[in-house]
N, C-alpha and C. Protein backbone atom coordinates (compact mmCIF):
# COMPACT_ATOMS: atom_id res chain seq x y z
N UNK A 1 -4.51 -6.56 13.77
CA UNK A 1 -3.35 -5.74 13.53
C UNK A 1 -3.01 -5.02 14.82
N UNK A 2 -1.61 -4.87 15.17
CA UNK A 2 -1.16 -4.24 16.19
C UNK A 2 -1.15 -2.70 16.30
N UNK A 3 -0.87 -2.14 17.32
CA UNK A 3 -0.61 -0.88 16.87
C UNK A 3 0.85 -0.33 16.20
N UNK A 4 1.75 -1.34 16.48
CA UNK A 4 3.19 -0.73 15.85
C UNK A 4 2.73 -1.32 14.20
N UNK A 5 2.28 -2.32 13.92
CA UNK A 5 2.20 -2.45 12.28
C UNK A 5 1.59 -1.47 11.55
N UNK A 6 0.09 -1.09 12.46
CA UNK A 6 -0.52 0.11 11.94
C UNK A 6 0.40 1.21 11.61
N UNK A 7 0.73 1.59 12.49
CA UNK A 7 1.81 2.84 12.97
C UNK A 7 2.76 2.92 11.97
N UNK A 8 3.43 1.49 11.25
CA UNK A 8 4.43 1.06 10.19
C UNK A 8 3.67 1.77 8.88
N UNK A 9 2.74 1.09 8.48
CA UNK A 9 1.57 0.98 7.40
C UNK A 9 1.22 2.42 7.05
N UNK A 10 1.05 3.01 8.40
CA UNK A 10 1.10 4.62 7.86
C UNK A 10 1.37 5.79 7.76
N UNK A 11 3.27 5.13 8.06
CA UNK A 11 4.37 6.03 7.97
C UNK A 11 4.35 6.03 6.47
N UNK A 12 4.46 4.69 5.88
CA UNK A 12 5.16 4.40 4.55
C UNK A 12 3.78 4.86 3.83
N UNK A 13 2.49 5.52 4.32
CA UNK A 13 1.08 5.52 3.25
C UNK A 13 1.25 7.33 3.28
N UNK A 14 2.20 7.73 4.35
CA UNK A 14 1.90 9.27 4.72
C UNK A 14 3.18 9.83 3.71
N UNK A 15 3.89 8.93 3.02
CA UNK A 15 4.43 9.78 1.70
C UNK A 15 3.88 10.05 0.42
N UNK A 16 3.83 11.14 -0.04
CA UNK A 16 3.37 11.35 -1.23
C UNK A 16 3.37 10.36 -2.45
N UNK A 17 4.63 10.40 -2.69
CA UNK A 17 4.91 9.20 -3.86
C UNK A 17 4.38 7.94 -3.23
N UNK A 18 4.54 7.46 -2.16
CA UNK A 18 4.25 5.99 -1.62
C UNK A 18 2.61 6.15 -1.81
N UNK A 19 1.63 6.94 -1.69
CA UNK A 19 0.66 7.08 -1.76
C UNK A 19 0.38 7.16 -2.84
N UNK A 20 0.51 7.88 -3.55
CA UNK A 20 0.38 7.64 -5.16
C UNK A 20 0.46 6.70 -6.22
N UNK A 21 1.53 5.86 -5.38
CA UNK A 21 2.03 4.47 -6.25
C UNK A 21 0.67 3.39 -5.61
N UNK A 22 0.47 3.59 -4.78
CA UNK A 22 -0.88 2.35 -3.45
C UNK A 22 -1.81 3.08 -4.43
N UNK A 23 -2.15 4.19 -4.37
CA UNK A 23 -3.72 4.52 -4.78
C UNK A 23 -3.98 4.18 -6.20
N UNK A 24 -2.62 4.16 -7.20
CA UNK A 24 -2.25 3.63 -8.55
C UNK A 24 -2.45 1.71 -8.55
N UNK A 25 -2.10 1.22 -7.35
CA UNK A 25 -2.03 -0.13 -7.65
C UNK A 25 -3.41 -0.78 -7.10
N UNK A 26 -4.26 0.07 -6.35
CA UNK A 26 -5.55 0.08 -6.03
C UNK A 26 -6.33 -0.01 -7.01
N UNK A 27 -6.16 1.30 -7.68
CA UNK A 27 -7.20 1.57 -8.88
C UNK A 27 -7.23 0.36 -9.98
N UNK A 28 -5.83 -0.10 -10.44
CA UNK A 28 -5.33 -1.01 -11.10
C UNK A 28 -6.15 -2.65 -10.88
N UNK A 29 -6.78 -2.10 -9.66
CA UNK A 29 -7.18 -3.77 -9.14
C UNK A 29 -6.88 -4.92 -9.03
N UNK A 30 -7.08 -5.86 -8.35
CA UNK A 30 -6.42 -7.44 -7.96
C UNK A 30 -4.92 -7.67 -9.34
N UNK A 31 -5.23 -7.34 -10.72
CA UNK A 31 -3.95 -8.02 -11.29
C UNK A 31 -3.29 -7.16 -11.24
N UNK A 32 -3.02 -5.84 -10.39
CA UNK A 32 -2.25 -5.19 -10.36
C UNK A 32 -1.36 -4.74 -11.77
N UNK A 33 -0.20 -4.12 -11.35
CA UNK A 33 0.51 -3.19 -12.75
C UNK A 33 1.85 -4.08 -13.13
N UNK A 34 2.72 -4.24 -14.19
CA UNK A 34 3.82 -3.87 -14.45
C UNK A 34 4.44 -3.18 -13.59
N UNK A 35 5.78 -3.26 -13.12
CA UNK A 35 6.53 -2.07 -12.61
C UNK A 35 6.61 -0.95 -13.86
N UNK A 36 7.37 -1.37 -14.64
CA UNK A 36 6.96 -0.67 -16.00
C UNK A 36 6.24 0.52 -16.16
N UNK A 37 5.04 -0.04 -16.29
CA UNK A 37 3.68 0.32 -16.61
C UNK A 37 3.46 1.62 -15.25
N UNK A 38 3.56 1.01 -14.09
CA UNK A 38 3.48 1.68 -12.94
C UNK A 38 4.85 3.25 -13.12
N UNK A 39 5.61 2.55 -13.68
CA UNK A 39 6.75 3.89 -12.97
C UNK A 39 6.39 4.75 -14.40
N UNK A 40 5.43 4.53 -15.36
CA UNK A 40 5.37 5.68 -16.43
C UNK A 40 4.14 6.09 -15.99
N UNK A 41 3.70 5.73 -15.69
CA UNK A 41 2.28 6.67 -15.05
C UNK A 41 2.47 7.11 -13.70
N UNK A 42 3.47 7.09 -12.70
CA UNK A 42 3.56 7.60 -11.56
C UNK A 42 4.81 8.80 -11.85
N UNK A 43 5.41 8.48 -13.31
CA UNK A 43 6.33 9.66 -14.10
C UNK A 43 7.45 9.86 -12.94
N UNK A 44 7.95 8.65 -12.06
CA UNK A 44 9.33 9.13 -11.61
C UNK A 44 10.46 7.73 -12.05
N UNK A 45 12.10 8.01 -11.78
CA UNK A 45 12.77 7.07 -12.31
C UNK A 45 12.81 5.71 -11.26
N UNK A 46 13.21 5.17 -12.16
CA UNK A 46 13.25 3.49 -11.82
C UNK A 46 13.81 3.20 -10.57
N UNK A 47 15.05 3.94 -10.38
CA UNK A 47 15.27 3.45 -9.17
C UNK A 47 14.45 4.11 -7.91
N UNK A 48 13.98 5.38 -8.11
CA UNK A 48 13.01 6.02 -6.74
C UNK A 48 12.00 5.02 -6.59
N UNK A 49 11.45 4.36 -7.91
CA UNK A 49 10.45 3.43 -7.87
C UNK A 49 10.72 2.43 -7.26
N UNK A 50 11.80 1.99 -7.42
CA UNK A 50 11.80 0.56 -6.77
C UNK A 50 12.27 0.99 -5.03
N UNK A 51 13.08 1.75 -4.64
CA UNK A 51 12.68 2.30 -2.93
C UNK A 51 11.49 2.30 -2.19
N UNK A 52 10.20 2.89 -3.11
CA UNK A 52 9.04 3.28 -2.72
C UNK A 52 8.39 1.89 -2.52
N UNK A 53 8.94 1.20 -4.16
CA UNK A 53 8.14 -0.19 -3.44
C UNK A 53 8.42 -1.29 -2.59
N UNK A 54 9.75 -1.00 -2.12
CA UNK A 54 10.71 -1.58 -0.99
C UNK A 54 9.73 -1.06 -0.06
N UNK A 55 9.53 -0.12 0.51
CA UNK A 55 8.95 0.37 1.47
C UNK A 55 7.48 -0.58 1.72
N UNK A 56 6.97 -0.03 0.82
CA UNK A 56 5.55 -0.75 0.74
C UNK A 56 5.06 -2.46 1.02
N UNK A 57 6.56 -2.80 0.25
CA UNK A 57 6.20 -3.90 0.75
C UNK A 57 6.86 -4.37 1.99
N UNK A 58 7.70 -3.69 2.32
CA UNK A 58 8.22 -4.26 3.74
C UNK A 58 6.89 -3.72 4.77
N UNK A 59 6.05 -3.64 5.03
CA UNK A 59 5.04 -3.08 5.59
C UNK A 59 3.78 -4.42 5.08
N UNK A 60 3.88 -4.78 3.98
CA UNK A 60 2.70 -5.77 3.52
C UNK A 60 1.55 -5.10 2.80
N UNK A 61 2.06 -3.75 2.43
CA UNK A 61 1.18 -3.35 1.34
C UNK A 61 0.44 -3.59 0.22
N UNK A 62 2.01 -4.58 -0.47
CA UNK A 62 2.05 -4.94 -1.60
C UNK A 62 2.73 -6.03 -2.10
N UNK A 63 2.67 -6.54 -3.25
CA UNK A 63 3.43 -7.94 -3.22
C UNK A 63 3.98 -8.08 -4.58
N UNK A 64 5.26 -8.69 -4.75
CA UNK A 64 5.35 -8.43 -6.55
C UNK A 64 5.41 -9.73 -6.77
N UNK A 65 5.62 -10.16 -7.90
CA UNK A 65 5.11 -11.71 -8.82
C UNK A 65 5.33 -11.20 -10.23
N UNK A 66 6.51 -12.38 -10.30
CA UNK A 66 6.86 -12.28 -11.62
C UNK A 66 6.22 -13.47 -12.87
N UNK A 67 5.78 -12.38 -14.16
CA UNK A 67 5.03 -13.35 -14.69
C UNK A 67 6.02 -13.02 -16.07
N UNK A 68 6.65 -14.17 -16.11
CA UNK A 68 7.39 -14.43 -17.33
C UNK A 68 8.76 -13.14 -17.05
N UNK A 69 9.19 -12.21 -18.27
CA UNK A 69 9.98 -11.61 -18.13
C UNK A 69 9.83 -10.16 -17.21
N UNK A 70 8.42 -10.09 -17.15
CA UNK A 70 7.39 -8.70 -16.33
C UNK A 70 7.57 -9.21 -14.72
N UNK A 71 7.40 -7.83 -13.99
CA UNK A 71 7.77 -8.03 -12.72
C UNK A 71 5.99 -7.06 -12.02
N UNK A 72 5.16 -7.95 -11.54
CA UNK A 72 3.97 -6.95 -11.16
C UNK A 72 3.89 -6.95 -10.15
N UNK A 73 3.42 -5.68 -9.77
CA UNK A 73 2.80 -5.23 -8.23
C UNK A 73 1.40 -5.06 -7.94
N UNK A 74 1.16 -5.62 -6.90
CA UNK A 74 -0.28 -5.95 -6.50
C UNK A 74 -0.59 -5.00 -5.03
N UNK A 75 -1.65 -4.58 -5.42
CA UNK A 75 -2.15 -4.31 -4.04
C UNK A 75 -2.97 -5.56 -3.05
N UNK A 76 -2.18 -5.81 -1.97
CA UNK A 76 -2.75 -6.79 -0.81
C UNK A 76 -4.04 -5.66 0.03
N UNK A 77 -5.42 -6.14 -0.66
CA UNK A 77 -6.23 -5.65 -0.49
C UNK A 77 -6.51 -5.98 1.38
N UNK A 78 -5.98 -7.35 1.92
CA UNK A 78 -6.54 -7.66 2.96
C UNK A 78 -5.59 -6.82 4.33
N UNK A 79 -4.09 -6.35 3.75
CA UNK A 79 -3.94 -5.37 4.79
C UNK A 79 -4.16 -4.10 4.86
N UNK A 80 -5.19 -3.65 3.47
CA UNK A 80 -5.42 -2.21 3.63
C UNK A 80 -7.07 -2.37 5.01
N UNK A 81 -7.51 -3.57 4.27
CA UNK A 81 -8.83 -3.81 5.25
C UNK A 81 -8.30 -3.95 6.56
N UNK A 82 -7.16 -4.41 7.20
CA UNK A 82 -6.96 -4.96 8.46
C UNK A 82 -6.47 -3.59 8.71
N UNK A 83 -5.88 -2.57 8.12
CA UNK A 83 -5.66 -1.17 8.63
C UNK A 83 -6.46 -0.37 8.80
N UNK A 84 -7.73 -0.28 8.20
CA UNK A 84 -8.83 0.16 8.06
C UNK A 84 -9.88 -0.27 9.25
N UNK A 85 -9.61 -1.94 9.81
CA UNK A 85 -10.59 -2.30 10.78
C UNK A 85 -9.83 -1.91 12.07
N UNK A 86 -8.46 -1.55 12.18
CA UNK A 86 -8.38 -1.23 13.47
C UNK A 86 -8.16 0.22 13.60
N UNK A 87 -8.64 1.21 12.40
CA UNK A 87 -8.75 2.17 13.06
C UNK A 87 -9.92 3.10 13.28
N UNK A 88 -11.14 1.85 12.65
CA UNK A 88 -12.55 2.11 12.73
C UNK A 88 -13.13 1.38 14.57
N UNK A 89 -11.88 -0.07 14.33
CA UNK A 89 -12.61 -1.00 15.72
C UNK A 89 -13.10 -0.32 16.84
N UNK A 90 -12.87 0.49 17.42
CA UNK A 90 -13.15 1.19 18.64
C UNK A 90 -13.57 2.07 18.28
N UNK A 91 -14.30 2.61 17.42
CA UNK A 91 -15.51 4.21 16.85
C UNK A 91 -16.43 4.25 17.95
N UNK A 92 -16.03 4.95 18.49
CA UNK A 92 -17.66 5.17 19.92
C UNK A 92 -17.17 4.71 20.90
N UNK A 93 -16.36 3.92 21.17
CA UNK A 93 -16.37 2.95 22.16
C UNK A 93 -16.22 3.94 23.39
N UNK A 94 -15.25 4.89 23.47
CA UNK A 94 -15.14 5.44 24.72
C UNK A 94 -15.86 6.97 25.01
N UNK A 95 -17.04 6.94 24.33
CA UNK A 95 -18.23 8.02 24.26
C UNK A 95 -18.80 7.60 25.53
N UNK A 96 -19.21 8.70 26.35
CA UNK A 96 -19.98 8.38 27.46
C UNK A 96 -21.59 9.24 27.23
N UNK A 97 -22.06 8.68 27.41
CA UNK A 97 -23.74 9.15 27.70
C UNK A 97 -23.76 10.36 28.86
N UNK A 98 -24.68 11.29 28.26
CA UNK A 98 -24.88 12.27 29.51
C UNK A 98 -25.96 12.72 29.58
């Protein structure tokens, strides 16, 4: 991961609601939520919901997939890890010994 994607990833993670809806579709695990389901337990209206998850996924947060007449959102577990490894990758690295 670059630093401008990072930088992307956690503009859209440093909003409240956007954070709330990720930490909701986290918890939810791999089959992820309903939009539905998601915008009554995150208790805001449909359309703020669907902005937030515009956001999210233009970043690669998240991914939706429609199963039958339901529309679900998933958390893409592998770019929270690829955000996570580059901002652990260099831990120490520029510590000097004295």
């Amino acid at each position: 991961m670059d630093i401008a994607s990072a930088a992307a990833a956690l503009k859209e993670l440093g909003h409240q609601t956007r954070l709330a809806i990720y930490k909701e579709l986290v918890r939810a695990g791999p089959g992820g939520l309903p939009v539905g389901d998601l915008q009554k337990s995150i208790q805001i209206p449909a359309s703020t919901l669907s902005h937030h998850l515009s956001a999210l996924i233009s970043v690669g947060l998240i991914r939706q997939e429609r199963q039958g007449r339901t529309l679900f959102c998933h958390p893409r577990y592998e770019q929270l890890e690829e955000l996570m490894a580059f901002l652990i990758d260099e831990c120490c690295a520029g510590k000097h010994e004295e």
